[in-house]
C-alpha atoms as a PDB file:
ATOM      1  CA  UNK A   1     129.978 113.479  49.303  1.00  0.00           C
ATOM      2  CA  UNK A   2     127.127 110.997  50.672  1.00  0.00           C
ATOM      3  CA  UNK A   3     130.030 108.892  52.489  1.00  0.00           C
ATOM      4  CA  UNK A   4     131.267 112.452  54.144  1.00  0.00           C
ATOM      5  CA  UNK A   5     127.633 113.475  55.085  1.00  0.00           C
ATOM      6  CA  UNK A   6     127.242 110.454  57.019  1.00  0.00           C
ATOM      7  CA  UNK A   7     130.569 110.790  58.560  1.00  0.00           C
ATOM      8  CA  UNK A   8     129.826 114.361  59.672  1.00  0.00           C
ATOM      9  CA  UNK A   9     126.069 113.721  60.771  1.00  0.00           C
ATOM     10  CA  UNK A  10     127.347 110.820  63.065  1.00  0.00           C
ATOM     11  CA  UNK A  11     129.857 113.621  64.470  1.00  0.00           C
ATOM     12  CA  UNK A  12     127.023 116.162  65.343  1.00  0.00           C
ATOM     13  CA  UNK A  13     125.246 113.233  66.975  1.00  0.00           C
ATOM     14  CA  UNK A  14     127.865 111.773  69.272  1.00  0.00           C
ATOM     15  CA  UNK A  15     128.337 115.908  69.699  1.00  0.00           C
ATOM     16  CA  UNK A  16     124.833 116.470  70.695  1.00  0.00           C
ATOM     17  CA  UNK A  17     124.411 112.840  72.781  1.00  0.00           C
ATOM     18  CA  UNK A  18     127.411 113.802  75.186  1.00  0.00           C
ATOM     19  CA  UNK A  19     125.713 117.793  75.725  1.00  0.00           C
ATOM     20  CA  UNK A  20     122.476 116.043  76.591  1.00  0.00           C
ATOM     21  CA  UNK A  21     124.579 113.606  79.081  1.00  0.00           C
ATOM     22  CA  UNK A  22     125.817 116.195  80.846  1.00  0.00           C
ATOM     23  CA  UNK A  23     122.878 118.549  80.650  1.00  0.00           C
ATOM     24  CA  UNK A  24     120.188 115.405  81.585  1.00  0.00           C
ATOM     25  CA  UNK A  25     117.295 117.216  82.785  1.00  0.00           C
ATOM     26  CA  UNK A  26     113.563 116.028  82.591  1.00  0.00           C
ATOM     27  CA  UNK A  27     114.798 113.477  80.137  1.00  0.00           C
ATOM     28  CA  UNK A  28     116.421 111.421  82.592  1.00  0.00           C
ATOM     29  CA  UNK A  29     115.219 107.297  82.246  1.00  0.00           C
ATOM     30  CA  UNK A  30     115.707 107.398  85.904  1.00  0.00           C
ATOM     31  CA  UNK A  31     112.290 106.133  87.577  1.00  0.00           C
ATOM     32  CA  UNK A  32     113.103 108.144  90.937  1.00  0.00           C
ATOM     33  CA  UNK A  33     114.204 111.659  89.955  1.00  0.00           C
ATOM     34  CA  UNK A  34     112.759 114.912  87.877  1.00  0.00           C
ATOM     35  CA  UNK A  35     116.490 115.134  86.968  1.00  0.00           C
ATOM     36  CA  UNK A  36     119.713 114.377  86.992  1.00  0.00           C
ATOM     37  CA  UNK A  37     122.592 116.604  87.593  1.00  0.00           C
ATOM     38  CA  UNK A  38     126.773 115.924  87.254  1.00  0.00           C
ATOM     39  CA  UNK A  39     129.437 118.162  88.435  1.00  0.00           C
ATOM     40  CA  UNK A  40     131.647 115.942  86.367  1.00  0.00           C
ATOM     41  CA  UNK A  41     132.137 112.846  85.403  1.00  0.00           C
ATOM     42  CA  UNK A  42     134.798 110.043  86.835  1.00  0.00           C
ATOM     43  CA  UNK A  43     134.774 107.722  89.749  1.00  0.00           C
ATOM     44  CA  UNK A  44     137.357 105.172  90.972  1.00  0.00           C
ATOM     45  CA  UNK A  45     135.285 101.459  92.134  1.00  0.00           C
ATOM     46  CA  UNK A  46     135.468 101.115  95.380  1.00  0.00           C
ATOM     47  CA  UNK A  47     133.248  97.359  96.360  1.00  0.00           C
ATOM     48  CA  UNK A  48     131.049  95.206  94.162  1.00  0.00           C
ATOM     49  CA  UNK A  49     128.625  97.189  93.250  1.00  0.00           C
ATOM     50  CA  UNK A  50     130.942  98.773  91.117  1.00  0.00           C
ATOM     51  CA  UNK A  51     132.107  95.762  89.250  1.00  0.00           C
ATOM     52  CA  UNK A  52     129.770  96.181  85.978  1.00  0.00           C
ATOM     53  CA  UNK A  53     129.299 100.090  86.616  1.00  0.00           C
ATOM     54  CA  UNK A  54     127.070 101.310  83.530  1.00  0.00           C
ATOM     55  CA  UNK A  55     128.530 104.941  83.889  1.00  0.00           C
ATOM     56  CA  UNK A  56     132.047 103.988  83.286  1.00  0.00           C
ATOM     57  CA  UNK A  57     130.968 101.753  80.450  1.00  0.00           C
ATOM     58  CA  UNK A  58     129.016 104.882  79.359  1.00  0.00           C
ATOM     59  CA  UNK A  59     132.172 107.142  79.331  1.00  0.00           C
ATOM     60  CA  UNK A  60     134.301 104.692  77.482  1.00  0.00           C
ATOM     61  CA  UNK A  61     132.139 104.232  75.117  1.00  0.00           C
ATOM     62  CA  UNK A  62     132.061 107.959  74.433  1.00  0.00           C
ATOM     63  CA  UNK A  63     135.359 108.093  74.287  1.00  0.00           C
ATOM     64  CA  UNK A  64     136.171 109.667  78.104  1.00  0.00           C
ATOM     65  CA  UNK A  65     138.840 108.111  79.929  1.00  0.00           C
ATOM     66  CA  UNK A  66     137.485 109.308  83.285  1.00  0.00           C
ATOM     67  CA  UNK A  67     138.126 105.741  85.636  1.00  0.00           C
ATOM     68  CA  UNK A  68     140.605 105.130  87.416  1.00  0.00           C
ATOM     69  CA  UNK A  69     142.264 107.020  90.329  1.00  0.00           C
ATOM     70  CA  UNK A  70     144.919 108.113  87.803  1.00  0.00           C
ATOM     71  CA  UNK A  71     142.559 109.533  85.473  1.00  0.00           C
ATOM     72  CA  UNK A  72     141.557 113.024  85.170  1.00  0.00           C
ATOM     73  CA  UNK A  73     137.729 113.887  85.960  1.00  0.00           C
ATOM     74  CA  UNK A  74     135.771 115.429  83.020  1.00  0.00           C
ATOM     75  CA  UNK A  75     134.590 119.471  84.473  1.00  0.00           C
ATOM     76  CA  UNK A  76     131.945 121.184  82.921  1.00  0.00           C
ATOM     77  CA  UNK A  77     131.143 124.893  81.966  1.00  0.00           C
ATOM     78  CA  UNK A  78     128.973 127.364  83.496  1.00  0.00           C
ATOM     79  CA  UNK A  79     126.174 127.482  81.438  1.00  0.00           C
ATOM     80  CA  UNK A  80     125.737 123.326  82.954  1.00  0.00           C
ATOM     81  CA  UNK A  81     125.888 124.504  86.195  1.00  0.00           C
ATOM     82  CA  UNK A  82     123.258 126.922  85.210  1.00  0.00           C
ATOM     83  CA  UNK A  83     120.519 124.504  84.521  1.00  0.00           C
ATOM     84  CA  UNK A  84     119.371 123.901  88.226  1.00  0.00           C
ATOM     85  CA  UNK A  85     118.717 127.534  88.467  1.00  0.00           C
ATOM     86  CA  UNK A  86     116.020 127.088  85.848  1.00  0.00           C
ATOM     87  CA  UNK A  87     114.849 123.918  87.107  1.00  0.00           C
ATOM     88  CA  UNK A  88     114.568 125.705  90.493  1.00  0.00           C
ATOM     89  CA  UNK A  89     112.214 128.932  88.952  1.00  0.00           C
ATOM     90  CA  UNK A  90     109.965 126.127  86.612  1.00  0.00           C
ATOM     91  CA  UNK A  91     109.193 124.607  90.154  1.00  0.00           C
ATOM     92  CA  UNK A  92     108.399 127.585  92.414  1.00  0.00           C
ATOM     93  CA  UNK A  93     106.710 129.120  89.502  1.00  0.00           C
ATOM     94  CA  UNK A  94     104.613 125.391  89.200  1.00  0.00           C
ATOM     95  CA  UNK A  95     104.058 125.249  93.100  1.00  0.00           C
ATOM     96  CA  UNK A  96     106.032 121.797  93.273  1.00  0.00           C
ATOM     97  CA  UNK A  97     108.754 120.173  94.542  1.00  0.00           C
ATOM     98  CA  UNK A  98     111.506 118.489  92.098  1.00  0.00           C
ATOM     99  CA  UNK A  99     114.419 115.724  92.547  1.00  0.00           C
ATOM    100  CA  UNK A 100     117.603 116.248  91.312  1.00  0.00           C
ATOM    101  CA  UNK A 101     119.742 113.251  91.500  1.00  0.00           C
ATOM    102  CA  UNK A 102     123.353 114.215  91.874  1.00  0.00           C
ATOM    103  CA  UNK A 103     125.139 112.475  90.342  1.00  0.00           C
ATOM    104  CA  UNK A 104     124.698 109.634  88.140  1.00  0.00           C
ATOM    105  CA  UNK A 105     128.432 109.579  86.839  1.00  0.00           C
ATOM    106  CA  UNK A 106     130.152 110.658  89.572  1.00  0.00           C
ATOM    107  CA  UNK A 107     130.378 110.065  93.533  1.00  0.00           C
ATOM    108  CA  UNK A 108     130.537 113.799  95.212  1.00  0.00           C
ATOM    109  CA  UNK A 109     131.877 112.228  97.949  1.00  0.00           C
ATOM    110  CA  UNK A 110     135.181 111.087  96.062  1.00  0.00           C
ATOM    111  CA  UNK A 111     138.788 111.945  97.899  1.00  0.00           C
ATOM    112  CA  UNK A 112     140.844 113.748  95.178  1.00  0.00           C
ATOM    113  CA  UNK A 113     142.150 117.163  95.642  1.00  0.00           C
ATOM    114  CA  UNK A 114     140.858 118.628  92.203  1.00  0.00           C
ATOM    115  CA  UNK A 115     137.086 117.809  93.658  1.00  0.00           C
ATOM    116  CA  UNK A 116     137.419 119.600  96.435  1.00  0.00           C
ATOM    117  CA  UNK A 117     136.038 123.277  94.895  1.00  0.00           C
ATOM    118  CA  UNK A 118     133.723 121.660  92.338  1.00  0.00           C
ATOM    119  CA  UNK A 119     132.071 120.526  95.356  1.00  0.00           C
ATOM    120  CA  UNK A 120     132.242 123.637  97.226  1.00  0.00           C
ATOM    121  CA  UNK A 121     130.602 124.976  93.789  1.00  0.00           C
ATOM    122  CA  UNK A 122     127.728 122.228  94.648  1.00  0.00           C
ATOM    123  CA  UNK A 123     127.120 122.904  97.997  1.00  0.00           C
ATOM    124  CA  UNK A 124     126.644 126.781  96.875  1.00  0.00           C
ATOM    125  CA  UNK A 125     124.433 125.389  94.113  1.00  0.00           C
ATOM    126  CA  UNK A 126     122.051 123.587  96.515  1.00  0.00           C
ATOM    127  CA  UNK A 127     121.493 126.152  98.791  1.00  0.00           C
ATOM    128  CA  UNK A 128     120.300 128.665  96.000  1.00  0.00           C
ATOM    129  CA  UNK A 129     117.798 126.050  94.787  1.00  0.00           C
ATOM    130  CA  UNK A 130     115.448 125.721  97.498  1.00  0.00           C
ATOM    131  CA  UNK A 131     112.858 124.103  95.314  1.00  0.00           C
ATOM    132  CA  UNK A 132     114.652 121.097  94.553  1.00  0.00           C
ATOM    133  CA  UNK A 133     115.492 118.222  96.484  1.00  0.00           C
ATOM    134  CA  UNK A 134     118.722 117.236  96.216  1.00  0.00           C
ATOM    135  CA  UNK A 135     119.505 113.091  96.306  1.00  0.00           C
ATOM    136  CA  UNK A 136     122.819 112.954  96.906  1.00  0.00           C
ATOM    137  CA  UNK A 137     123.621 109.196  96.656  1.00  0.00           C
ATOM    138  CA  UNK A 138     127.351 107.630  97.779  1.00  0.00           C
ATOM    139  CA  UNK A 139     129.121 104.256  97.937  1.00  0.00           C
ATOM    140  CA  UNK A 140     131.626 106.476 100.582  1.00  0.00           C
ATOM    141  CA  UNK A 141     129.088 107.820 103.159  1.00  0.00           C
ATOM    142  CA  UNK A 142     132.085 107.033 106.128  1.00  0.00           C
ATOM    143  CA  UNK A 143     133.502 109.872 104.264  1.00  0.00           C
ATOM    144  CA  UNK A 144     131.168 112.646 103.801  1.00  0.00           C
ATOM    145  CA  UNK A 145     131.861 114.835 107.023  1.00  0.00           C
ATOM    146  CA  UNK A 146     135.257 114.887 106.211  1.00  0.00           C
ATOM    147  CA  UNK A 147     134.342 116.281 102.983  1.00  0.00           C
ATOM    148  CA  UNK A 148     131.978 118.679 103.979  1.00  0.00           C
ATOM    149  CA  UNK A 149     133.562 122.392 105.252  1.00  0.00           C
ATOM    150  CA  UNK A 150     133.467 122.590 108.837  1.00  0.00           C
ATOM    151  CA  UNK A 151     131.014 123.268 110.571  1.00  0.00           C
ATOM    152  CA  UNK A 152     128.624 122.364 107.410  1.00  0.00           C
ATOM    153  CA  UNK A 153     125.353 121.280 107.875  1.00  0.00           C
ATOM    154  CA  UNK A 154     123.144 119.708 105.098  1.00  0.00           C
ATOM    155  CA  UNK A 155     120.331 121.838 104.290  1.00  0.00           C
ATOM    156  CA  UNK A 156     116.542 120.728 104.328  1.00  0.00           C
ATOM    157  CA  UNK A 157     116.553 119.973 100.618  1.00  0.00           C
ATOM    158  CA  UNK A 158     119.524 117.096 100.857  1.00  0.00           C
ATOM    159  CA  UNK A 159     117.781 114.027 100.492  1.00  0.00           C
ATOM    160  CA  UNK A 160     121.327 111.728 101.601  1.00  0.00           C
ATOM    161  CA  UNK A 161     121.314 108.256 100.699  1.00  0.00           C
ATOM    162  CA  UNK A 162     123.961 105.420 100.733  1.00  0.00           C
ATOM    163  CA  UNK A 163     124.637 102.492  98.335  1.00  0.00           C
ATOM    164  CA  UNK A 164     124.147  98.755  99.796  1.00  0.00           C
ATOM    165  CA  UNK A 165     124.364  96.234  97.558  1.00  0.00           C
ATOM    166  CA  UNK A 166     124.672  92.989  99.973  1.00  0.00           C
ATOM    167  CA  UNK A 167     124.824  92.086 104.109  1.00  0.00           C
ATOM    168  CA  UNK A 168     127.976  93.368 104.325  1.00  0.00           C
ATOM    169  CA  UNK A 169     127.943  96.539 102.495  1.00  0.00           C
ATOM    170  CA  UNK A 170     124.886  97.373 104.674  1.00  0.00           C
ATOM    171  CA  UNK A 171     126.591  96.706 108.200  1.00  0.00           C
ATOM    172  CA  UNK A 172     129.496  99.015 107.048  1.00  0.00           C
ATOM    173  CA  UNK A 173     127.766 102.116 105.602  1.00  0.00           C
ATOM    174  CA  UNK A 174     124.292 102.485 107.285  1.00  0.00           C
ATOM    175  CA  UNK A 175     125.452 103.236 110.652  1.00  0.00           C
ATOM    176  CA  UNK A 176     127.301 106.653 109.111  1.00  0.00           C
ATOM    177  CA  UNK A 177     124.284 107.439 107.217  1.00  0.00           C
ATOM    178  CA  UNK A 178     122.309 107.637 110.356  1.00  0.00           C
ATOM    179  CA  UNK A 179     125.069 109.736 112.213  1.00  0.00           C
ATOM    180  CA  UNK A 180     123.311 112.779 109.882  1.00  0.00           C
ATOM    181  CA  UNK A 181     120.671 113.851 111.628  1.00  0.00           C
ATOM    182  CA  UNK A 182     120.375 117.030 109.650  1.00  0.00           C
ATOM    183  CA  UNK A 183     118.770 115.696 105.645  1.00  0.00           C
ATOM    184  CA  UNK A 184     115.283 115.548 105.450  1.00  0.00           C
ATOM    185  CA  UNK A 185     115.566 112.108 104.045  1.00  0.00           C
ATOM    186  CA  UNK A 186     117.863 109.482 104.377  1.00  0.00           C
ATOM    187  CA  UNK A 187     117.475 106.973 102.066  1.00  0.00           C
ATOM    188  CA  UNK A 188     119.131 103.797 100.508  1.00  0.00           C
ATOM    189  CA  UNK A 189     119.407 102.454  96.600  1.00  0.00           C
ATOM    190  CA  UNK A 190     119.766  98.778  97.167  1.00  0.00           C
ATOM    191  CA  UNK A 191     121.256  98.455  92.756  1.00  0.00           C
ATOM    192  CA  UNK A 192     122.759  96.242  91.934  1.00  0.00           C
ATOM    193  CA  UNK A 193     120.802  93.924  94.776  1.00  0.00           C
ATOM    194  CA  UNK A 194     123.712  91.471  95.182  1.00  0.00           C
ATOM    195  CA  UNK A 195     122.167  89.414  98.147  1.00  0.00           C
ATOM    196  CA  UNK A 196     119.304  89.153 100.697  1.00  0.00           C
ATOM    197  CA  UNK A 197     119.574  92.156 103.177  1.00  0.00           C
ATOM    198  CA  UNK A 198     117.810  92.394 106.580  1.00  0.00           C
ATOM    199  CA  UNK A 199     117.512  96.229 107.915  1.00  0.00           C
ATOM    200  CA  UNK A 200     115.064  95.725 110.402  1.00  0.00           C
ATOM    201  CA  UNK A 201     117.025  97.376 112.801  1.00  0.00           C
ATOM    202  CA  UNK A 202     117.776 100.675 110.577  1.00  0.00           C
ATOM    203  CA  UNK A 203     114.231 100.591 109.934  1.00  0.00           C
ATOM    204  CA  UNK A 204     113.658 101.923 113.623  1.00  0.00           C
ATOM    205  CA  UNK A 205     114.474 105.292 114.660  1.00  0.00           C
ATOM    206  CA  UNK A 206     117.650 105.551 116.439  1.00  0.00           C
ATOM    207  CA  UNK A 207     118.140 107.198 119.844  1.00  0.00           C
ATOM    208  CA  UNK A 208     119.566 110.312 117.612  1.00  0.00           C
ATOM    209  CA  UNK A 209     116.010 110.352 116.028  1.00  0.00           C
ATOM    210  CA  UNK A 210     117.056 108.618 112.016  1.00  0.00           C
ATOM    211  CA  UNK A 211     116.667 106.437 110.808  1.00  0.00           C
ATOM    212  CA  UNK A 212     116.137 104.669 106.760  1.00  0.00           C
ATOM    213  CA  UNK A 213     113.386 106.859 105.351  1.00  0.00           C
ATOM    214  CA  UNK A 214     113.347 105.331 101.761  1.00  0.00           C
ATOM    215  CA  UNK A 215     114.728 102.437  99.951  1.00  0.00           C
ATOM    216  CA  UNK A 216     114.916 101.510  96.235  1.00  0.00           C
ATOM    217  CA  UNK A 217     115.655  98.396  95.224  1.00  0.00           C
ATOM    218  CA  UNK A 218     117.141  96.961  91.686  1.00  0.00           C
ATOM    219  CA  UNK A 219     118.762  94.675  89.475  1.00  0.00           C
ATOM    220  CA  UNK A 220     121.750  94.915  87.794  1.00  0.00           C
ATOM    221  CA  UNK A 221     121.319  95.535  83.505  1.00  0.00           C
ATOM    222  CA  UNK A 222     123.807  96.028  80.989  1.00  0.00           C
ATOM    223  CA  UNK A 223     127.336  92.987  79.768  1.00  0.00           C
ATOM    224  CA  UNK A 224     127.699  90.563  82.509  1.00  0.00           C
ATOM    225  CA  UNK A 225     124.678  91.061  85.034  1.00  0.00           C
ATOM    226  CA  UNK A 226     124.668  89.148  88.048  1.00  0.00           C
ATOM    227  CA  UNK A 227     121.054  87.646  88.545  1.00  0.00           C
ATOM    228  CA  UNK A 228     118.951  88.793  91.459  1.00  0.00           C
ATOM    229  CA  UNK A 229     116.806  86.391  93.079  1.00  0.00           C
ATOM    230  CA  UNK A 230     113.182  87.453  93.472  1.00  0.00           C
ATOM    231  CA  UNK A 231     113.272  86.479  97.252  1.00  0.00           C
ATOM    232  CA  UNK A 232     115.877  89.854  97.589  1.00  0.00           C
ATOM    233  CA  UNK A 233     113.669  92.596  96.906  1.00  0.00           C
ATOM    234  CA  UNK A 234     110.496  90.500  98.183  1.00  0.00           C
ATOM    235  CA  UNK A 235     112.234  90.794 101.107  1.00  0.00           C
ATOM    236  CA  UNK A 236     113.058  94.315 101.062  1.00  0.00           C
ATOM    237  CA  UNK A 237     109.800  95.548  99.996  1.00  0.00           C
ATOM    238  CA  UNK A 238     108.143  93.138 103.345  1.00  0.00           C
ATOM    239  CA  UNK A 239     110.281  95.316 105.624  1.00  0.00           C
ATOM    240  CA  UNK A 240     109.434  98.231 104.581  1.00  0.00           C
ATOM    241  CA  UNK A 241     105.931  97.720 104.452  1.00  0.00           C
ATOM    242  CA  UNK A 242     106.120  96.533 108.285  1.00  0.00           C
ATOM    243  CA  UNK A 243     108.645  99.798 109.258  1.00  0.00           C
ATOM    244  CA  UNK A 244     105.647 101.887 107.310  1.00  0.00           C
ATOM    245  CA  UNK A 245     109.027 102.839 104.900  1.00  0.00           C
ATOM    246  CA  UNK A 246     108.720 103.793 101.509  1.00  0.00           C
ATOM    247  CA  UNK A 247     109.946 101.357  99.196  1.00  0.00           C
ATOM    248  CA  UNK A 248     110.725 101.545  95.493  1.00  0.00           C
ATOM    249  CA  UNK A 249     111.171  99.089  92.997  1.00  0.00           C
ATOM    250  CA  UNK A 250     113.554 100.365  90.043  1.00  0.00           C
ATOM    251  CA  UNK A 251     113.943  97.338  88.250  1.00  0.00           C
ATOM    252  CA  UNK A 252     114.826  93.370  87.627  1.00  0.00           C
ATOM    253  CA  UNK A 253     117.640  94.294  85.531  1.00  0.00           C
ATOM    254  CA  UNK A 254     119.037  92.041  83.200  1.00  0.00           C
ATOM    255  CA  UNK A 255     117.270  88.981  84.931  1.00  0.00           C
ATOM    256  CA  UNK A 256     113.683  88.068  85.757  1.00  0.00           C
ATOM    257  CA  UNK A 257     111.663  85.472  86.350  1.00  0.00           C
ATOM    258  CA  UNK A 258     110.590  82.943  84.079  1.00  0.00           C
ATOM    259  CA  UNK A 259     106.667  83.506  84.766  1.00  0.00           C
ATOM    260  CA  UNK A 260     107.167  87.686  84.167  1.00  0.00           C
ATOM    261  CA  UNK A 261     109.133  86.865  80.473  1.00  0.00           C
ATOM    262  CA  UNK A 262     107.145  83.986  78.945  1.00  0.00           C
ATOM    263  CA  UNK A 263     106.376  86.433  76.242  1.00  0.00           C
ATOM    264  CA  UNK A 264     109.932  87.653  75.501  1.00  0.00           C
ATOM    265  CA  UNK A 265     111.186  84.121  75.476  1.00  0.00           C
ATOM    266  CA  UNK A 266     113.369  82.779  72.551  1.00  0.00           C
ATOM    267  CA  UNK A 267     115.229  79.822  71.863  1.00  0.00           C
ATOM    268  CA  UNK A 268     117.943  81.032  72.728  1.00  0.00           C
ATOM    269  CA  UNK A 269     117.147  83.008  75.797  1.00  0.00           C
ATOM    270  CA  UNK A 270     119.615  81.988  78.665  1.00  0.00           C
ATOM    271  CA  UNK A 271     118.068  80.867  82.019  1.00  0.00           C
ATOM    272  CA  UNK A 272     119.844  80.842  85.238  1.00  0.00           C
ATOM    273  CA  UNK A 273     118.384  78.139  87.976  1.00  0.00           C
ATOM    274  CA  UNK A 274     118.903  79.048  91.453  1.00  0.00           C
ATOM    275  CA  UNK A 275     117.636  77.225  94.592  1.00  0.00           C
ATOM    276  CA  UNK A 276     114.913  78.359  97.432  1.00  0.00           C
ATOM    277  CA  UNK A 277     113.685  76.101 100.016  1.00  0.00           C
ATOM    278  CA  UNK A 278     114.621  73.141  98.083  1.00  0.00           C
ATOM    279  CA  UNK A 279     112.433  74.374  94.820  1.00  0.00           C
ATOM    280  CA  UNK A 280     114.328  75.673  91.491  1.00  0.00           C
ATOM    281  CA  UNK A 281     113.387  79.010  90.489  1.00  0.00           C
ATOM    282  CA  UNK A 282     114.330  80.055  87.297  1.00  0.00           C
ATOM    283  CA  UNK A 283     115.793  83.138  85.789  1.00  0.00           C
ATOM    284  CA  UNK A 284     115.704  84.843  82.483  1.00  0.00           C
ATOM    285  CA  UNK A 285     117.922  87.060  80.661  1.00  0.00           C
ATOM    286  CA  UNK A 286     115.901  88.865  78.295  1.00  0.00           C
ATOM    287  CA  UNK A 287     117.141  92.408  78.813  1.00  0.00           C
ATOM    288  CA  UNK A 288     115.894  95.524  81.461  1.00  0.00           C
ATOM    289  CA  UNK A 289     113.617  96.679  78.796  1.00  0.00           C
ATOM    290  CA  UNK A 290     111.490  93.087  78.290  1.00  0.00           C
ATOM    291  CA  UNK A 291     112.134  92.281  82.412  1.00  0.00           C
ATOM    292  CA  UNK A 292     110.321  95.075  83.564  1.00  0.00           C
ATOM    293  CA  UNK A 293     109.882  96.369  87.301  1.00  0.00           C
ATOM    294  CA  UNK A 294     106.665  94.523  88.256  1.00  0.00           C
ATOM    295  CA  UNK A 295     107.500  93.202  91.855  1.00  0.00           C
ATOM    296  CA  UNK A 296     104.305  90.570  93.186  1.00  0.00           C
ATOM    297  CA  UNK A 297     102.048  92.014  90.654  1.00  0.00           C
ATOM    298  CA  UNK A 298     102.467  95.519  90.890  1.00  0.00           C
ATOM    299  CA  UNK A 299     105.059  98.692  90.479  1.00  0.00           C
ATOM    300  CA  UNK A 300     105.692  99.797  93.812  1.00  0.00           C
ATOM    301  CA  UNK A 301     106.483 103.506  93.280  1.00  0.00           C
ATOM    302  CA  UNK A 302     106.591 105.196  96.390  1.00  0.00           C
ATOM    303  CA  UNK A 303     108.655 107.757  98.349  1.00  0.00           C
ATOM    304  CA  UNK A 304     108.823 109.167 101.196  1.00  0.00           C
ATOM    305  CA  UNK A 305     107.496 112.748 102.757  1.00  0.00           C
ATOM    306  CA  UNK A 306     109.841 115.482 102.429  1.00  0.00           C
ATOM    307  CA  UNK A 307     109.256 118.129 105.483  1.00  0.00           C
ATOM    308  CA  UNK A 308     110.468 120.709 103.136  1.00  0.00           C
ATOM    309  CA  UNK A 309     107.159 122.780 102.112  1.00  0.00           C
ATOM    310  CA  UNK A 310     107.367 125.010  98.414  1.00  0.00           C
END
């Protein structure tokens, strides 16, 4: 009986660990949000940004064969979609403003038939939460209007934002993120930071009046992390203190720098020795919980000013 106990108890845990996954509310890890919201799980990787993505490792190792542009996406019920509603009364009734990040195993902005009412459903969803902001974060931002009913226009509670994870990711997505001119932010999660990017330029307003309102920067965490080198979101964070842009530092990821991990330091900690002006700087991989997000000496936590009032 003691072996079948454990048996069952590890059931009603992997049970109750996948209705909190799709439920994640005020419990989400995630330094930038209140909370996270899914419309359903599944993705297909579209650049390199996706090439170690935690949420697909995540549904795998549930058991949810969600990847792949063969795969079926994983819906939800109604009493899910119900959750924003309450999130939505706690904040009027608390005078404040929440984030939802939407969605953190997904990309809304997907092309696949079977998505195309679940994110009518969304749209809907937004709109009767006026007290949330809405982050609604894509790797496919040249393909949101096309996605979008006619006519749409994204309420004052979108917050859109665009993944860039090198140079060349940049030049190809910002320019369509600036095309809205309707979000009250647009913004730009810089995770996994693959490579030094210069946005000077999207750091000015445009002659349509946008331009980047918010970037968050990050290392990548989790099997085979690709080191970022502390010059990257140095960088980053040095534009956007000259734009007057509101930068956030997430994380170092997997990696950090030998001076910030002295303590976590074993034997057998790996280092990784990259080059800067002709001086070695060295990298350790001691895990995103030991690495921290400590960025020249202090968190850098801010955001930017939503026009939206409660």
């Amino acid at each position: 009986m003691l072996l079948l106990d454990v048996y069952w108890t590890k059931i009603q845990l992997h049970q109750l660990h996948i209705a909190g996954l799709a439920n994640m509310g005020k419990e989400t890890t995630i330094e930038w949000t209140h909370h996270t919201f899914n419309p359903w799980w599944g993705c297909v990787k579209v650049s390199a940004a996706c090439d170690h993505c935690y949420a697909e490792t995540w549904a795998k190792r549930l058991g949810d064969k969600v990847w792949g542009a063969k795969s079926d996406r994983k819906f939800f019920t109604d009493a899910h979609w119900k959750e924003p509603l309450k999130w939505d009364r706690d904040a009027e009734a608390a005078g404040v403003r929440r984030r939802v990040f939407c969605a953190s195993m997904a990309d809304v902005f997907e092309n696949r038939p079977d998505l195309v009412q679940p994110r009518l459903r969304l749209l809907q969803l937004i709109d009767a939460t006026p007290h949330l902001d809405w982050l609604l974060l894509t790797k496919r931002i040249h393909l949101v209007r096309k996605q979008l009913p006619v006519g749409y226009e994204f309420p004052a509670n979108v917050w859109l934002g665009a993944t860039v994870e090198n140079q060349d990711s940049a030049d190809k997505r910002i320019k369509h993120l600036l095309d809205f001119t309707t979000p009250t932010v647009r913004f730009l999660s810089c995770e996994p930071l693959l490579g030094p990017i210069d946005l000077k330029k999207w750091l000015k307003f445009s002659n349509k009046g946008t331009r980047v309102d918010w970037v968050i920067a990050g290392g990548e965490s989790g099997p085979g992390s690709r080191p970022m080198e502390p010059h990257w979101p140095d960088g980053l964070r040095e534009q956007c203190t000259s734009a007057g842009v509101a930068f956030h530092f997430k994380q170092w990821g997997h990696w950090a720098p030998i001076e910030l991990a002295v303590d976590a330091m074993t034997r057998r900690t790996p280092i990784h020795v990259v080059m800067r002006d002709g001086a070695e700087i060295k990298l350790v991989g001691i895990g995103k919980g030991k690495a921290g997000r400590t960025l020249g000496g202090q968190h850098w936590d801010q955001f930017p000013n939503s026009v939206v009032s409660s």
